[in-house]
Protein backbone atom coordinates (compact mmCIF):
# COMPACT_ATOMS: atom_id res chain seq x y z
CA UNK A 1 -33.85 -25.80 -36.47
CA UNK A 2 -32.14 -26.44 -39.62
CA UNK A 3 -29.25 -28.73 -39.73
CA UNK A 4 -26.72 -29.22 -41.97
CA UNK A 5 -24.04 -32.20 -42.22
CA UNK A 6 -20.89 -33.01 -43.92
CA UNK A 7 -20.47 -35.82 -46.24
CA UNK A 8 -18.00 -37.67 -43.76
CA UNK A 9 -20.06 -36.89 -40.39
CA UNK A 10 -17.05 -34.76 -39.23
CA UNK A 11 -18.62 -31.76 -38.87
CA UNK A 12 -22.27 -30.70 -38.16
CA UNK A 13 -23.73 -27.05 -38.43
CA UNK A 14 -27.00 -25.82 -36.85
CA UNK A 15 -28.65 -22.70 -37.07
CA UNK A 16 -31.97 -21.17 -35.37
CA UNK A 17 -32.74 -17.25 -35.27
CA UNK A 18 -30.17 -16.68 -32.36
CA UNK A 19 -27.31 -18.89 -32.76
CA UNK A 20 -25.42 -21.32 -35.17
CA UNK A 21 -23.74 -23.90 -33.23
CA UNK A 22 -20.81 -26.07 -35.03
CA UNK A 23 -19.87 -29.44 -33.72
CA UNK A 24 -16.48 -30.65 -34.65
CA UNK A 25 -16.01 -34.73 -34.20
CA UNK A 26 -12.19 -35.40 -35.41
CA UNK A 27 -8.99 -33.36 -34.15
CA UNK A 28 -8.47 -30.02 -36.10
CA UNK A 29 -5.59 -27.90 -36.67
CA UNK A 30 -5.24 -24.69 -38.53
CA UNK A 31 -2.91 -21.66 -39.03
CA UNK A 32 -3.22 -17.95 -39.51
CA UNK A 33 -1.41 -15.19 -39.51
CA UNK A 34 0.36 -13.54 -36.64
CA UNK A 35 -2.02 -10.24 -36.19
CA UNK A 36 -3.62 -8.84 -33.20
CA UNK A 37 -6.90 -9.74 -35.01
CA UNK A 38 -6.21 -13.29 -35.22
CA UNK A 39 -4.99 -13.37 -31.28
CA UNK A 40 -8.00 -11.92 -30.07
CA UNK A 41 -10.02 -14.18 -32.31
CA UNK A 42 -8.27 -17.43 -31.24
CA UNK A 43 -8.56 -16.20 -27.95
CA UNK A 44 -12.39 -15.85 -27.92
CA UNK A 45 -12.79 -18.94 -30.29
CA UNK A 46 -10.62 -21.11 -26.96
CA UNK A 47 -12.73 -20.12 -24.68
CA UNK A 48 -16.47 -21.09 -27.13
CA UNK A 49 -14.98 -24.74 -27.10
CA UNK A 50 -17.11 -26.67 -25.29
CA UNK A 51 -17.30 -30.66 -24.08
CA UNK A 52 -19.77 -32.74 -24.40
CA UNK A 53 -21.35 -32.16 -21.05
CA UNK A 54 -21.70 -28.41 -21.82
CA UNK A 55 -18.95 -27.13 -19.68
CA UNK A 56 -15.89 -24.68 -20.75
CA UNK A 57 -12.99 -26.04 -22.26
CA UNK A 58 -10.24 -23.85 -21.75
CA UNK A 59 -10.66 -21.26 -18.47
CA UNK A 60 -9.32 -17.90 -18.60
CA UNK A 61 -6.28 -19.10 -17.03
CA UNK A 62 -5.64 -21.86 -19.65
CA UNK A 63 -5.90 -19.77 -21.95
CA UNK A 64 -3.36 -17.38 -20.73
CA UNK A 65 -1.04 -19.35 -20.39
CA UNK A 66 -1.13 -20.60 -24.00
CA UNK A 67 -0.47 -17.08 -25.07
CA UNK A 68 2.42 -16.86 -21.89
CA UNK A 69 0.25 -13.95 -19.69
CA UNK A 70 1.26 -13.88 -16.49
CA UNK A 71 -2.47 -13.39 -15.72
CA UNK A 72 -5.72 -14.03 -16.87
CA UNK A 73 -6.97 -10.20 -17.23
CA UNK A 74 -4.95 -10.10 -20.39
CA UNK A 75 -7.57 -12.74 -21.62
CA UNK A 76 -10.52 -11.80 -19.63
CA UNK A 77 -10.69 -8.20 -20.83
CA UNK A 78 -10.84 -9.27 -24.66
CA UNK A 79 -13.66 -11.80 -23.36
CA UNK A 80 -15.68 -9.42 -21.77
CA UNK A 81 -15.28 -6.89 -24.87
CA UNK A 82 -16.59 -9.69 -26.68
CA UNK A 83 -19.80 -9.86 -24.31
CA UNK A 84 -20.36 -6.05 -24.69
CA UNK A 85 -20.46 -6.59 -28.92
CA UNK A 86 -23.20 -8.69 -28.59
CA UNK A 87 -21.21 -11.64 -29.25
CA UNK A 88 -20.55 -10.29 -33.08
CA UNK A 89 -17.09 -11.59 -33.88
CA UNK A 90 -17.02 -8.93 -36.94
CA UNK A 91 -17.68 -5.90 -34.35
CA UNK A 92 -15.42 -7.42 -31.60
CA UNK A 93 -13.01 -7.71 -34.14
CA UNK A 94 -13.00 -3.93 -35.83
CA UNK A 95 -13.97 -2.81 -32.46
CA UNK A 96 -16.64 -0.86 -33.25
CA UNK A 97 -19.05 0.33 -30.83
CA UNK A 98 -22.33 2.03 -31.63
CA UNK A 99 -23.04 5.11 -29.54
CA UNK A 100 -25.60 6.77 -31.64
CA UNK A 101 -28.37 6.41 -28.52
CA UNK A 102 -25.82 9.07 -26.79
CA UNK A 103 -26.66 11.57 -29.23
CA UNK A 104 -29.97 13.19 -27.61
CA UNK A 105 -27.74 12.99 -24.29
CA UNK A 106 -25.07 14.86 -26.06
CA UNK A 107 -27.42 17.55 -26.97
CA UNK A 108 -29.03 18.41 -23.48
CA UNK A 109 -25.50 18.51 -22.33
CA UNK A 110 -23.81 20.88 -24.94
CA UNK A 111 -26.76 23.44 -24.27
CA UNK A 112 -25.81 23.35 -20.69
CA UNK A 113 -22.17 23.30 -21.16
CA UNK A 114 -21.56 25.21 -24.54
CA UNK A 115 -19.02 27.57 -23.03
CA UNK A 116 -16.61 24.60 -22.22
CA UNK A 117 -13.83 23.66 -24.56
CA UNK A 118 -14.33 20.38 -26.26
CA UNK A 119 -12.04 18.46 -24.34
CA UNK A 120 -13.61 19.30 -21.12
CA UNK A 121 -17.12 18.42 -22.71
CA UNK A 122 -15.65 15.29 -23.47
CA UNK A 123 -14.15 14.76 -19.97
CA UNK A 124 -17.52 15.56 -18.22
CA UNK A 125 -19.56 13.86 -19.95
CA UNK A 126 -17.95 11.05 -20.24
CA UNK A 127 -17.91 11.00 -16.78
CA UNK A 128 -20.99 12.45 -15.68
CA UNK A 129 -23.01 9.43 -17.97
CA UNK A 130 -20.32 6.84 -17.15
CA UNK A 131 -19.42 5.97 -20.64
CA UNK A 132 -16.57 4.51 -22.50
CA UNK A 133 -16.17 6.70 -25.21
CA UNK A 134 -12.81 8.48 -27.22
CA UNK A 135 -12.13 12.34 -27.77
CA UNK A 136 -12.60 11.23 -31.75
CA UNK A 137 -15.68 9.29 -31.39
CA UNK A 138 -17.08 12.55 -28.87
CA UNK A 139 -16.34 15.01 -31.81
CA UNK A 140 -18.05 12.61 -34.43
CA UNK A 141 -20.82 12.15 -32.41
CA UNK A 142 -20.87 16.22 -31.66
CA UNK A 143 -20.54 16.67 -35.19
CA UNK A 144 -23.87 14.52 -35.72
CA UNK A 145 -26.06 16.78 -33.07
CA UNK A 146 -28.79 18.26 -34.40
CA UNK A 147 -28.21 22.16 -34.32
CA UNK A 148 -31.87 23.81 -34.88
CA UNK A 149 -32.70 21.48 -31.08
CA UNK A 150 -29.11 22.90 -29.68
CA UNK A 151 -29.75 26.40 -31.32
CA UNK A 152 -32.86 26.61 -29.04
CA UNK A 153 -31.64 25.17 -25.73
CA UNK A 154 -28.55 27.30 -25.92
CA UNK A 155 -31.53 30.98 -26.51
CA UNK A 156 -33.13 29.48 -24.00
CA UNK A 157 -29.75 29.18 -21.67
CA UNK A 158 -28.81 32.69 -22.86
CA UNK A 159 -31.80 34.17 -21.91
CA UNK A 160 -31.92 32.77 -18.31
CA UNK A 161 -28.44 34.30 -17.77
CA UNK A 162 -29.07 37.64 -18.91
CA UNK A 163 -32.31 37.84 -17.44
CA UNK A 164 -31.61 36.99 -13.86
CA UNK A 165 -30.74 39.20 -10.62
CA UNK A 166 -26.69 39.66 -11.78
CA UNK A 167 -28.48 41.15 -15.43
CA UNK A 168 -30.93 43.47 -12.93
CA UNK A 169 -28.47 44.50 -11.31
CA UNK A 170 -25.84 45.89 -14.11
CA UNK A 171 -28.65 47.64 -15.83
CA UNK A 172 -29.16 50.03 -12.62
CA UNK A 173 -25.60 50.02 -12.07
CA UNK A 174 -25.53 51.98 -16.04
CA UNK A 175 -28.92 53.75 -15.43
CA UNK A 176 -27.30 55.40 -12.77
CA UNK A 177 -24.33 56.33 -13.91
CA UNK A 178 -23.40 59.45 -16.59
CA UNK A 179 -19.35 58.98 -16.66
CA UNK A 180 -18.01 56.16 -18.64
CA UNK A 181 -14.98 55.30 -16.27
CA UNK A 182 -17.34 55.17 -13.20
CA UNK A 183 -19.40 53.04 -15.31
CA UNK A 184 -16.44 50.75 -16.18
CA UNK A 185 -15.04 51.27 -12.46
CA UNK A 186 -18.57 50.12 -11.36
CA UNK A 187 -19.41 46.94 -13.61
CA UNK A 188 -15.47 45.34 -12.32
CA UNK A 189 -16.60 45.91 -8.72
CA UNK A 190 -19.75 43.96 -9.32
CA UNK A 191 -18.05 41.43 -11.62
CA UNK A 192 -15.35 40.91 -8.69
CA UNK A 193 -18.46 40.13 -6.50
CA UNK A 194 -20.38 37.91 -8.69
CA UNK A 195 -17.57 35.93 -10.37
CA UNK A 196 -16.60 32.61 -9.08
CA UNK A 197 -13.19 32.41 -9.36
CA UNK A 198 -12.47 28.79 -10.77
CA UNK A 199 -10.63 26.15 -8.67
CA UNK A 200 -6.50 25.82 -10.34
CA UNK A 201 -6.17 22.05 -10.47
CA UNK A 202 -3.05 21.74 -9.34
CA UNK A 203 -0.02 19.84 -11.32
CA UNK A 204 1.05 18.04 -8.57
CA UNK A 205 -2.81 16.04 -8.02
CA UNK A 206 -2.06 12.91 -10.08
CA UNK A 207 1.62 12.85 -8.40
CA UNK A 208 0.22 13.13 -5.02
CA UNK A 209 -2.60 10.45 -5.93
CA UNK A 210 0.38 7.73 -6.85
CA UNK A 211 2.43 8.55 -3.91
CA UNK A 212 -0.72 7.89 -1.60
CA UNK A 213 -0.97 4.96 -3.58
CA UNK A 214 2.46 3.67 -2.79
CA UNK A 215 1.68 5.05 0.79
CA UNK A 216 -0.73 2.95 1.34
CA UNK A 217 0.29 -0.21 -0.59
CA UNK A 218 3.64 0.47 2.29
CA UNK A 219 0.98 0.46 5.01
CA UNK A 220 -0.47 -2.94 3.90
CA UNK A 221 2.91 -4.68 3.04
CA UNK A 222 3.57 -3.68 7.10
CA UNK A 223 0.49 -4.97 8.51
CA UNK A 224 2.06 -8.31 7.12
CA UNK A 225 -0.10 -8.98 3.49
CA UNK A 226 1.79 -10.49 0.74
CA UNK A 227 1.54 -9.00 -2.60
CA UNK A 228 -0.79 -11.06 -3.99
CA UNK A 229 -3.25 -10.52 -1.40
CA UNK A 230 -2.96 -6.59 -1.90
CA UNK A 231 -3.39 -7.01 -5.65
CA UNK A 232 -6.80 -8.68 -5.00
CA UNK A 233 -7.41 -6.25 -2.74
CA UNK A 234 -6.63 -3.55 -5.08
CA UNK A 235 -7.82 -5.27 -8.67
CA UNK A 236 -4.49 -4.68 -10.57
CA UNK A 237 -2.00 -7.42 -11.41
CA UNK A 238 0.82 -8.27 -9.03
CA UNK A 239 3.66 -6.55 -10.90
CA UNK A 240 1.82 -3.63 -10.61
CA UNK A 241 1.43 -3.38 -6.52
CA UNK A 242 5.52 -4.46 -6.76
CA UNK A 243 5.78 -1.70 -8.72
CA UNK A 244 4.40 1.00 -6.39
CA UNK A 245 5.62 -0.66 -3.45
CA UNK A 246 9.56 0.32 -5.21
CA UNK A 247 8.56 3.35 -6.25
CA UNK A 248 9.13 5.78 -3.51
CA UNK A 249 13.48 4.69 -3.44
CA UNK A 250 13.88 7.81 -0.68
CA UNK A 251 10.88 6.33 2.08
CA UNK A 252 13.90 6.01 4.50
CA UNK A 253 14.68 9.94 4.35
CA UNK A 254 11.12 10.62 3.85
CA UNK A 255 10.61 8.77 7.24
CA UNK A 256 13.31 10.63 8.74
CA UNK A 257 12.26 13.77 7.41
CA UNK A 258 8.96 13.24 9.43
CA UNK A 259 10.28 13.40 12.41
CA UNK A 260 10.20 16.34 14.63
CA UNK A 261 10.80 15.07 18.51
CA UNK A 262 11.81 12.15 20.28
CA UNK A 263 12.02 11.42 24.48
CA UNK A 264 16.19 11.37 24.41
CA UNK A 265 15.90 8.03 25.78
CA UNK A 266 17.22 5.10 23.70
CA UNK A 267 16.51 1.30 23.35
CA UNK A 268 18.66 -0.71 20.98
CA UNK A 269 18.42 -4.59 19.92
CA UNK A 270 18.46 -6.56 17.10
CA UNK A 271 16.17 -9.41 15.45
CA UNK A 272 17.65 -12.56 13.41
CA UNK A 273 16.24 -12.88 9.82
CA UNK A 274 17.66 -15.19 6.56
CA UNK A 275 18.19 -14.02 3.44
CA UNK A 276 18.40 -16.52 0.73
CA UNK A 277 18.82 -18.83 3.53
CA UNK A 278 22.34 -16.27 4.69
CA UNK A 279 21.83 -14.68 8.36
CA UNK A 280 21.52 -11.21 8.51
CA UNK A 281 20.52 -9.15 11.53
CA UNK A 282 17.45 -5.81 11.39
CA UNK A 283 19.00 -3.20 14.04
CA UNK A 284 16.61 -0.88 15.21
CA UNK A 285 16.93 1.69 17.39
CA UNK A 286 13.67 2.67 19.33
CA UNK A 287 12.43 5.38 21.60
CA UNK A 288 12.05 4.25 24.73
CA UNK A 289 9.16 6.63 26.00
CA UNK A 290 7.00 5.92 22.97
CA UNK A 291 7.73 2.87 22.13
CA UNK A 292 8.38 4.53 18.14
CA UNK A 293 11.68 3.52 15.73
CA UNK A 294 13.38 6.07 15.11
CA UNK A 295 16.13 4.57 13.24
CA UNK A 296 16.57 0.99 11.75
CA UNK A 297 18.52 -1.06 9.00
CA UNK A 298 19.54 -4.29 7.77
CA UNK A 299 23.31 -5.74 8.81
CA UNK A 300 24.82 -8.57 7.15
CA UNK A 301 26.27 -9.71 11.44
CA UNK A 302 26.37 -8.14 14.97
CA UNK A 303 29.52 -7.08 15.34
CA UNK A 304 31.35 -3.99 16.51
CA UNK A 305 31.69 -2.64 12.93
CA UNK A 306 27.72 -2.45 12.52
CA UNK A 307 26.81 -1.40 15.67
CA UNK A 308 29.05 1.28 15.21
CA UNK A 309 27.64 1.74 11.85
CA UNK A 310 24.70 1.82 13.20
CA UNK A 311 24.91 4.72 16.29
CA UNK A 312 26.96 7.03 13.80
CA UNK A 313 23.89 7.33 11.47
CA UNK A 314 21.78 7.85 13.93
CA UNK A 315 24.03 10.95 15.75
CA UNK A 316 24.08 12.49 11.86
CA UNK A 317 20.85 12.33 11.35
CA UNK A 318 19.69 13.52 14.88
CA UNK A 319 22.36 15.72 15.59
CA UNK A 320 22.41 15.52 19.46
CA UNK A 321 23.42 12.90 21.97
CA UNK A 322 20.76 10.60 23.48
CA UNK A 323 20.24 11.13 27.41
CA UNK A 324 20.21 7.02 28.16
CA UNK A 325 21.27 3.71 26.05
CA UNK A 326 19.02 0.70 26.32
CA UNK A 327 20.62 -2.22 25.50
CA UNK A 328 20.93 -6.36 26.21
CA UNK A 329 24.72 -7.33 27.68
CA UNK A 330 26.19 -7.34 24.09
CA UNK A 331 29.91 -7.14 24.35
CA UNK A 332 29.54 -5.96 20.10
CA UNK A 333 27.06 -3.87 21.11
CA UNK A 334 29.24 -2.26 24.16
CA UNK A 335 32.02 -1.34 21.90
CA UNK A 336 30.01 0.17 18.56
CA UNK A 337 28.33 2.31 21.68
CA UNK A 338 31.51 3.31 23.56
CA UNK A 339 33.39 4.22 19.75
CA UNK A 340 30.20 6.98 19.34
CA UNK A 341 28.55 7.34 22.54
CA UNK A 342 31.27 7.12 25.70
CA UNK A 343 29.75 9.60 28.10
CA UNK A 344 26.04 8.65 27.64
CA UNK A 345 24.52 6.91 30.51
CA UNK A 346 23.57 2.99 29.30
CA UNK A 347 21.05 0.98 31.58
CA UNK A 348 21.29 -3.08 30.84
CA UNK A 349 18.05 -4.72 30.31
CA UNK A 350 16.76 -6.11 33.21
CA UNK A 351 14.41 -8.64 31.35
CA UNK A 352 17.82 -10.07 29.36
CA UNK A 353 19.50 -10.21 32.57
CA UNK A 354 16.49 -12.69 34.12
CA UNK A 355 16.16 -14.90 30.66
CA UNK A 356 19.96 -15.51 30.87
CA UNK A 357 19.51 -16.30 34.35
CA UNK A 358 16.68 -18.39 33.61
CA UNK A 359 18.62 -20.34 31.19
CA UNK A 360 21.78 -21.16 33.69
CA UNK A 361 19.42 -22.32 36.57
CA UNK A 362 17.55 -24.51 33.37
CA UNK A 363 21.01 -26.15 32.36
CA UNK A 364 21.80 -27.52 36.16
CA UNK A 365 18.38 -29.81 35.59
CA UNK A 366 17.04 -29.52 39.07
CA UNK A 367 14.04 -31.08 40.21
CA UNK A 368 11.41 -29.37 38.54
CA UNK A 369 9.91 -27.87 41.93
CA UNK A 370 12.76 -26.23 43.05
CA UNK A 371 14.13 -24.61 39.59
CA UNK A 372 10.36 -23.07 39.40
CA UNK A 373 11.25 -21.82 43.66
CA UNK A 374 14.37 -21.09 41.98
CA UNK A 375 13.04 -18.63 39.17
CA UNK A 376 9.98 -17.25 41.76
CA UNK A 377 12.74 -15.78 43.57
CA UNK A 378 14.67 -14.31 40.74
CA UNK A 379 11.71 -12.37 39.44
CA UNK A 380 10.63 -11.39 43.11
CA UNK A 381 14.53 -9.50 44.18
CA UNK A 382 14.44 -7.94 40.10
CA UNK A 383 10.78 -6.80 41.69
CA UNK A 384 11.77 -5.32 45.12
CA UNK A 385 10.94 -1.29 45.00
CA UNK A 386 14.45 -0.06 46.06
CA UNK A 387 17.57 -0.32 44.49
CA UNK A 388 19.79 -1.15 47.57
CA UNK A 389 16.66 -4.07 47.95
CA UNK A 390 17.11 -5.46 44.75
CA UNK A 391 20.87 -5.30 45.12
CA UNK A 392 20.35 -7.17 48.78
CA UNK A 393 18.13 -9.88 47.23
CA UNK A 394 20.48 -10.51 44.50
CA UNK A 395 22.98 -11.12 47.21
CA UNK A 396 20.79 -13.19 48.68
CA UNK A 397 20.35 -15.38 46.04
CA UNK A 398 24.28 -16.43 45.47
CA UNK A 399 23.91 -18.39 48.60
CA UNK A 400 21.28 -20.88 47.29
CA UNK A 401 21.45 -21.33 43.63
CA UNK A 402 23.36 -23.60 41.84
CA UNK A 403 27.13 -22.61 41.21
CA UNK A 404 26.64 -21.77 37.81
CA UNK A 405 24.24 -19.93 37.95
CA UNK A 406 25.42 -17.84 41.26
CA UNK A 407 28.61 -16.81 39.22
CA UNK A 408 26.32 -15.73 36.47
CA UNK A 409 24.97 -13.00 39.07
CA UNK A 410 27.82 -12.27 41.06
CA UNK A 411 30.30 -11.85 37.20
CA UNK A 412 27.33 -10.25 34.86
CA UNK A 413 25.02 -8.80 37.61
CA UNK A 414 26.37 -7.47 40.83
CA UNK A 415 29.59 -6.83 38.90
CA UNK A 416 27.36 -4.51 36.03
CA UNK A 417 25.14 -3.20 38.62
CA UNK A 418 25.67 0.41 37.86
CA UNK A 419 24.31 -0.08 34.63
CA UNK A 420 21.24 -1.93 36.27
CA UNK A 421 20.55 0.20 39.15
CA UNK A 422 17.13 1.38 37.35
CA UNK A 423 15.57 -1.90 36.99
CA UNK A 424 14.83 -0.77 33.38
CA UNK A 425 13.81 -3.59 30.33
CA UNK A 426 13.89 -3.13 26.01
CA UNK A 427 10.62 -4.14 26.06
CA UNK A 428 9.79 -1.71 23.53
CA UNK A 429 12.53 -3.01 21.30
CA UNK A 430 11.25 -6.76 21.94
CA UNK A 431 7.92 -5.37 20.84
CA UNK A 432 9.10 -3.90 17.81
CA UNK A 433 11.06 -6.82 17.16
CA UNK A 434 8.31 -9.45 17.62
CA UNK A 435 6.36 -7.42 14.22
CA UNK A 436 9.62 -7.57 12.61
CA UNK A 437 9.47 -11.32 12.82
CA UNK A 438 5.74 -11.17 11.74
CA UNK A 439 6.32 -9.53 8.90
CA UNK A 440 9.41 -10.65 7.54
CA UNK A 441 8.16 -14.82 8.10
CA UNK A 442 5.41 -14.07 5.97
CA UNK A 443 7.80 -13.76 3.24
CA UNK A 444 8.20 -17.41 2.32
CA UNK A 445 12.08 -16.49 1.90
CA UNK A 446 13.44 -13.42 1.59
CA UNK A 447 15.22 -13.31 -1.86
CA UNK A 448 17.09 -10.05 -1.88
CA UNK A 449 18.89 -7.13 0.48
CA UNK A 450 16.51 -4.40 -0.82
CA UNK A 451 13.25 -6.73 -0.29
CA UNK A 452 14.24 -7.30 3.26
CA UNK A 453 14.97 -3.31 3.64
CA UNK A 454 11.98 -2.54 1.69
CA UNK A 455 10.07 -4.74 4.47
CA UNK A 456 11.93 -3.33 7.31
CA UNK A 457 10.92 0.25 6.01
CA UNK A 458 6.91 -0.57 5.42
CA UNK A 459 6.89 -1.30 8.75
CA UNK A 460 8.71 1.28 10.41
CA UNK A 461 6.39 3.83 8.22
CA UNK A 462 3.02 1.22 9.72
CA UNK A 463 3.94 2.85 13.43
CA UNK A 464 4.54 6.43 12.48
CA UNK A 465 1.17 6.07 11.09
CA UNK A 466 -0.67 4.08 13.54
CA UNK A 467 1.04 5.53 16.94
CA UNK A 468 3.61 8.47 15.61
CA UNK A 469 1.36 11.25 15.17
CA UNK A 470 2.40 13.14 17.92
CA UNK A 471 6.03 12.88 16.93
CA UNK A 472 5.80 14.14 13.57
CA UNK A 473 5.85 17.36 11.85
CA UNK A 474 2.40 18.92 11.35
CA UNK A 475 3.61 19.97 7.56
CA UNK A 476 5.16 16.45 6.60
CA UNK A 477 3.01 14.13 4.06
CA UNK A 478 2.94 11.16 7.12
CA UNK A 479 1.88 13.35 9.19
CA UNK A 480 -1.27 14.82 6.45
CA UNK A 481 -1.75 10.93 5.02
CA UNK A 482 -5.41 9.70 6.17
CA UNK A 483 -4.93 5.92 5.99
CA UNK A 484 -8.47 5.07 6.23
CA UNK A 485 -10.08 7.71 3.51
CA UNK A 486 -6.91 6.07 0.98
CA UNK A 487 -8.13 2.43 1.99
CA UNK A 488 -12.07 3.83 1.17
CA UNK A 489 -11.10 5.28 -1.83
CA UNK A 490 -8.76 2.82 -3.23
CA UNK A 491 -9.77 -0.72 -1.99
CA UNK A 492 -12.02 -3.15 -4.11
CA UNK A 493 -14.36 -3.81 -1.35
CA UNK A 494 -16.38 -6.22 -3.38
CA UNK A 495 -12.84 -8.48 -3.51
CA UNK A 496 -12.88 -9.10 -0.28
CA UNK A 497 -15.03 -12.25 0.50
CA UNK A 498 -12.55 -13.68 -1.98
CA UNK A 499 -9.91 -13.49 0.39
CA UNK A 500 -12.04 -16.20 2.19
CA UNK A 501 -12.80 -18.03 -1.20
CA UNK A 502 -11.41 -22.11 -1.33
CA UNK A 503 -9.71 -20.87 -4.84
CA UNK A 504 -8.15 -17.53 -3.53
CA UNK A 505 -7.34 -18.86 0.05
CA UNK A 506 -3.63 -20.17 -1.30
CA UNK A 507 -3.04 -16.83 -3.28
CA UNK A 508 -3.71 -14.85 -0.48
């Protein structure tokens, strides 16, 4: 290995047949000019620097944010077109890449595609061979073929086609014939049977691609992942899953719009959420058959006004009365329903009724035996199969709990007992509610209106998916959306043991 050395010992220089090596002993600064040649070179020069154990300087990320990336693709990319040059700074740099072996490739393909326009050559064969290569550099590279080889293969084409069975058959067809328009009349009938008529890629593909996209990037946001995690999942940048998961600003109507049939039947309630540490309240209104939202929102409180708010838009936008109300004891709640809905029938929620209970017969700090007595014989007269029963065993228990918690039954129980007479709970809303939660706490804050909307709607959209089928329209996109063949198609399966990775585990 030769070796050469400054006067001063600052600098040595090494060279064999496959690398020079330069080892720089003081501190060094220099200055070039601002080009996108000189940042790519810096760039790739950070990331040669090595220490003296042989380890990397500067890592991708380092180096990124020197140059103020948000990620380390931007730097990674250039690194990785270095690799492909060969590690030739001069061809990184001028970004020239030599193709010429694609030439003999080019010519077996022409001869079997010579009828195509050059932009569809270019398309399918860049595909078809899996290489990186421009519409210019194609038609220099075309240009280049060698036209005595392709003059041959394209005979040899030619006389397959007009030599086969279709051929045969046209040269009867005009054997047999004496009259010119029968001829003519005869060769379109047997043109309309041979022909292939070629598929019409429709104009609305790539749109329908992105919106499956932002379908599906919806789906994952209301399974509970963060955005981060989906972006691994995905391989694009972070920005970019925020992007799509914005994108669609009507997924509320297009929700609605889904829609086709719902039981009649009712369950309202509401679940507690912060944002930027202010309390604001999701009300959703759920079917109470299926167990499906049909209708939900965020509130900035719970009072009459939003309640209100809240029944009205559901009446517009399913233009009939429900046949039963669902609801906890509310007195907010009461009023929004009686302003919109006076004559439907409302049930009380047995299971809010028990909790309350619950908590009174908690608060008069009995022995611990008897308030658990206590509570076995609330559940067991809620239980009883009859509703003059469970009427008599609430009765019954007035004469042997605690005062407070007797006037609890006889004042919000007995007294409201038309509206409990069914024995009916919102456990479908307290389901619903309990993913709400899920999702929304895995947030780390929720910064904004529209992100906790967003949220609320990515969920909503999760069930019609999942368990709404059978409600939907049979035309409407939800209803047509295959989850898993998007999540096939679209995830980076090979990403996914980094989800379990020491260095991702944070991230995600």
């Amino acid at each position: 290995m030769k070796k050469n050395v400054a006067k001063k010992q600052d600098i040595c220089l090494s060279t064999d047949n496959d690398h020079i090596e330069v080892t720089i002993k003081v501190p060094i600064r220099f200055r070039l000019p601002h080009t996108v040649a000189n940042l790519k070179f810096v760039m790739v020069f950070l990331r040669l620097l090595l220490r003296k154990d042989g380890s990397r300087l500067c890592t991708f990320q380092v180096i990124a944010q020197l140059f103020s990336y948000a990620d380390r693709r931007n730097v990674n990319n250039y690194w990785r077109e270095f690799e492909q040059h060969g590690f030739d700074i001069l061809a990184f740099l001028s970004r020239k890449v030599d193709l010429v072996a694609c030439i003999p490739l080019l010519e077996d393909f022409l001869a079997r595609n010579i009828l195509l326009p050059v932009t569809d050559m270019h398309r399918k064969f860049v595909k078809e061979h899996e290489i990186k290569m421009s519409l210019t550099t194609f038609q220099k590279y075309l240009s280049q073929t060698c036209s005595l080889k392709l003059l041959r293969l394209t005979q040899k084409l030619l006389l397959q086609k007009t030599c086969g069975s279709g051929a045969v058959s046209i040269l009867r067809l005009l054997a047999d014939q004496h009259n010119v328009p029968v001829i003519c009349d005869g060769l379109l009938e047997q043109a309309k049977i041979k022909r292939v008529e070629p598929k019409i890629e429709s104009g609305l593909k790539s749109c329908l691609k992105r919106k499956n996209l932002c379908m599906l990037v919806h789906y994952l946001v209301g399974s509970g992942l963060n955005l981060q995690t989906i972006a691994l999942l995905l391989n694009v940048s972070k920005s970019t899953v925020s992007n799509l998961w914005h994108e669609i600003e009507d997924l509320p109507s297009l929700i609605l719009n889904s829609i086709a049939k719902w039981s009649g039947k009712i369950s309202i309630d509401e679940k507690y959420i912060k944002i930027k540490e202010v309390p604001h309240f999701v009300i959703s209104i759920v079917d109470f058959v299926t167990g499906i939202p049909l209708y939900l929102n965020v509130y900035p409180n719970t009072s009459k006004e939003s309640y209100e708010e809240c029944f009205l838009t559901f009446k517009q936008i399913y233009k009939k009365n429900p046949r039963l109300i669902v609801s906890d004891g509310s007195q907010a709640l009461k009023a929004g329903r009686l302003a919109v809905f006076p004559s439907v029938p409302h049930q009380l929620c047995k299971f809010h009724k028990i909790k309350n209970l619950f908590g009174k017969i908690s608060k008069c700090y009995l022995p611990k035996h008897e308030e658990l007595w206590l509570k076995r014989k609330v559940v067991k007269a809620f239980r009883r199969v009859t509703v003059s029963g469970r009427k008599k065993g609430l009765m019954e228990l007035t004469t042997i709990l605690p005062k407070p918690a007797a006037d609890y039954v006889r004042s919000n129980i007995i007294k409201q007992w038309p509206n409990l007479s069914k024995s009916l709970t919102s456990n479908v809303s307290e389901r619903f509610n309990r993913k709400i939660k899920k999702v929304m706490s895995g947030r780390y804050g929720l910064k904004s209106y529209d992100t906790a909307v967003n949220l609320a709607n990515s969920l909503w959209l999760k069930e019609l998916i999942d368990n709404g089928k059978f409600i939907l329209h049979d035309e409407s996109l939800i209803a047509s959306l295959n989850i898993s063949q998007i999540c096939q198609e679209k995830l980076a399966w090979n990403h996914l043991d980094l989800l379990f990775s020491k260095k991702t585990r944070k991230a995600a």
